[in-house]
Structures are given as C-alpha cells and as structure tokens.
C-alpha atoms as a PDB file:
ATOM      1  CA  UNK A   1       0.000   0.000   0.000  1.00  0.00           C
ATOM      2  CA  UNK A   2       2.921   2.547   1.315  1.00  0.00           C
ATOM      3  CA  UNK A   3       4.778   1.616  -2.627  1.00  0.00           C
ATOM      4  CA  UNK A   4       1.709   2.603  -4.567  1.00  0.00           C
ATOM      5  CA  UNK A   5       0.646   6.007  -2.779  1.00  0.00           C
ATOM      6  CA  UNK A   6       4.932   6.506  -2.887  1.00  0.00           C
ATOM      7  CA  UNK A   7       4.786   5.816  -6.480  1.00  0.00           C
ATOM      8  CA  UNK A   8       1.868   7.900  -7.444  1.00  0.00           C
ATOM      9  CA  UNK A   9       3.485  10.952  -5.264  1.00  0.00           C
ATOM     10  CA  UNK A  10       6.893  10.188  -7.457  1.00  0.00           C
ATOM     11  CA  UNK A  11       4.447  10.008 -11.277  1.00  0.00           C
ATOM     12  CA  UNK A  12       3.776  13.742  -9.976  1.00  0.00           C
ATOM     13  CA  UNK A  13       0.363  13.523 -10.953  1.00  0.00           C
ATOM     14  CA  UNK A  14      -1.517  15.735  -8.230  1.00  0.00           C
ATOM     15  CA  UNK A  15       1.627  15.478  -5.957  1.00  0.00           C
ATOM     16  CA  UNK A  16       0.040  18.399  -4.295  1.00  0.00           C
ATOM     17  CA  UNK A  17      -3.281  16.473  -3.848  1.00  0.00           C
ATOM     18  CA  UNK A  18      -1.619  13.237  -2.846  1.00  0.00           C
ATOM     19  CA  UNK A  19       0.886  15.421  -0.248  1.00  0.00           C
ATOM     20  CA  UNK A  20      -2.277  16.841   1.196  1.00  0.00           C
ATOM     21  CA  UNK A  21      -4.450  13.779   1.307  1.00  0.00           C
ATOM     22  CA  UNK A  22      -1.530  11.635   2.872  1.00  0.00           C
ATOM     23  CA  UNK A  23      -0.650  14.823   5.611  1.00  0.00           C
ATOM     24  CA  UNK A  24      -4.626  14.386   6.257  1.00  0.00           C
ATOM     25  CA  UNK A  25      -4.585  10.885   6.684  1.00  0.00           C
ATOM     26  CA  UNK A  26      -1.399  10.476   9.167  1.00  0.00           C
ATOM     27  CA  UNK A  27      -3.247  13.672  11.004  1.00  0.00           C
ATOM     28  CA  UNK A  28      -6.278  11.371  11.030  1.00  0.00           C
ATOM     29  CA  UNK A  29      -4.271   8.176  12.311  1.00  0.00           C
ATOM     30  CA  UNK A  30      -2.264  10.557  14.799  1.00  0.00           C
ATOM     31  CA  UNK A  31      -5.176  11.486  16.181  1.00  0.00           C
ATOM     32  CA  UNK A  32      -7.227   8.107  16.449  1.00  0.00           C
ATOM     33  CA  UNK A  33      -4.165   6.881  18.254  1.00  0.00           C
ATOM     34  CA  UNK A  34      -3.667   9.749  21.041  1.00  0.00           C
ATOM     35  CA  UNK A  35      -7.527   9.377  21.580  1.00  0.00           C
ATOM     36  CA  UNK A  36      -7.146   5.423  21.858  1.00  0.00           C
ATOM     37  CA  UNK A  37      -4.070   6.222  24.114  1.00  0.00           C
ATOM     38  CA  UNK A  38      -5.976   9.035  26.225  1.00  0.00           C
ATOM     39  CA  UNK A  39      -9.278   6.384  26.465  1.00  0.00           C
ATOM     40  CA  UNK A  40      -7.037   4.017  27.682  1.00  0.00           C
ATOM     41  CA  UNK A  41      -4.900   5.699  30.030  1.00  0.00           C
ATOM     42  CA  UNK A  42      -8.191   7.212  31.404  1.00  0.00           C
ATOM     43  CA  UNK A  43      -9.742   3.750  32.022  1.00  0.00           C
ATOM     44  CA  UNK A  44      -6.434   2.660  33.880  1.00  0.00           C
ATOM     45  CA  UNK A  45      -6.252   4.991  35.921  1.00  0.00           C
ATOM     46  CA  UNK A  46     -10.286   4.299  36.802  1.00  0.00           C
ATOM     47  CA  UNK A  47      -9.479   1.258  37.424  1.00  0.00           C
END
C-alpha cells in the first residue's frame, strides 16, 4: 500500500493532492491513536 501512494506521489500527478491527502490521513491516524491512548490511560487509571 505505502509503494503505490509513494509511487503515485513520485508520477507527480496531483503530488500536491496526494501530499495533502496523505498529511490528512497520518493527522487522522495521529489522532485516532492519542484518543485510543488518552481512552485508555483514562480507564487505567479508573481502574
């Protein structure tokens, strides 16, 4: 999966699309993981 989206990013077709859509994803990701990691640590500490 990482190739393809690399290679598409390297063709240059919509590089600036592609940058943007993979900055939005890994903010999307970054964020599911702090909230998983915040969820978490809150039900720890609960416990």
């Amino acid at each position: 999966m990482g190739t393809t989206l690399h290679n598409r990013i390297y063709l240059g077709r919509g590089s600036l699309l592609a940058s943007r859509r993979m900055q939005a994803a890994l903010a999307l990701a970054l964020g599911a993981l702090a909230g998983v990691g915040i969820v978490w640590a809150a039900v720890r500490t609960m416990k």
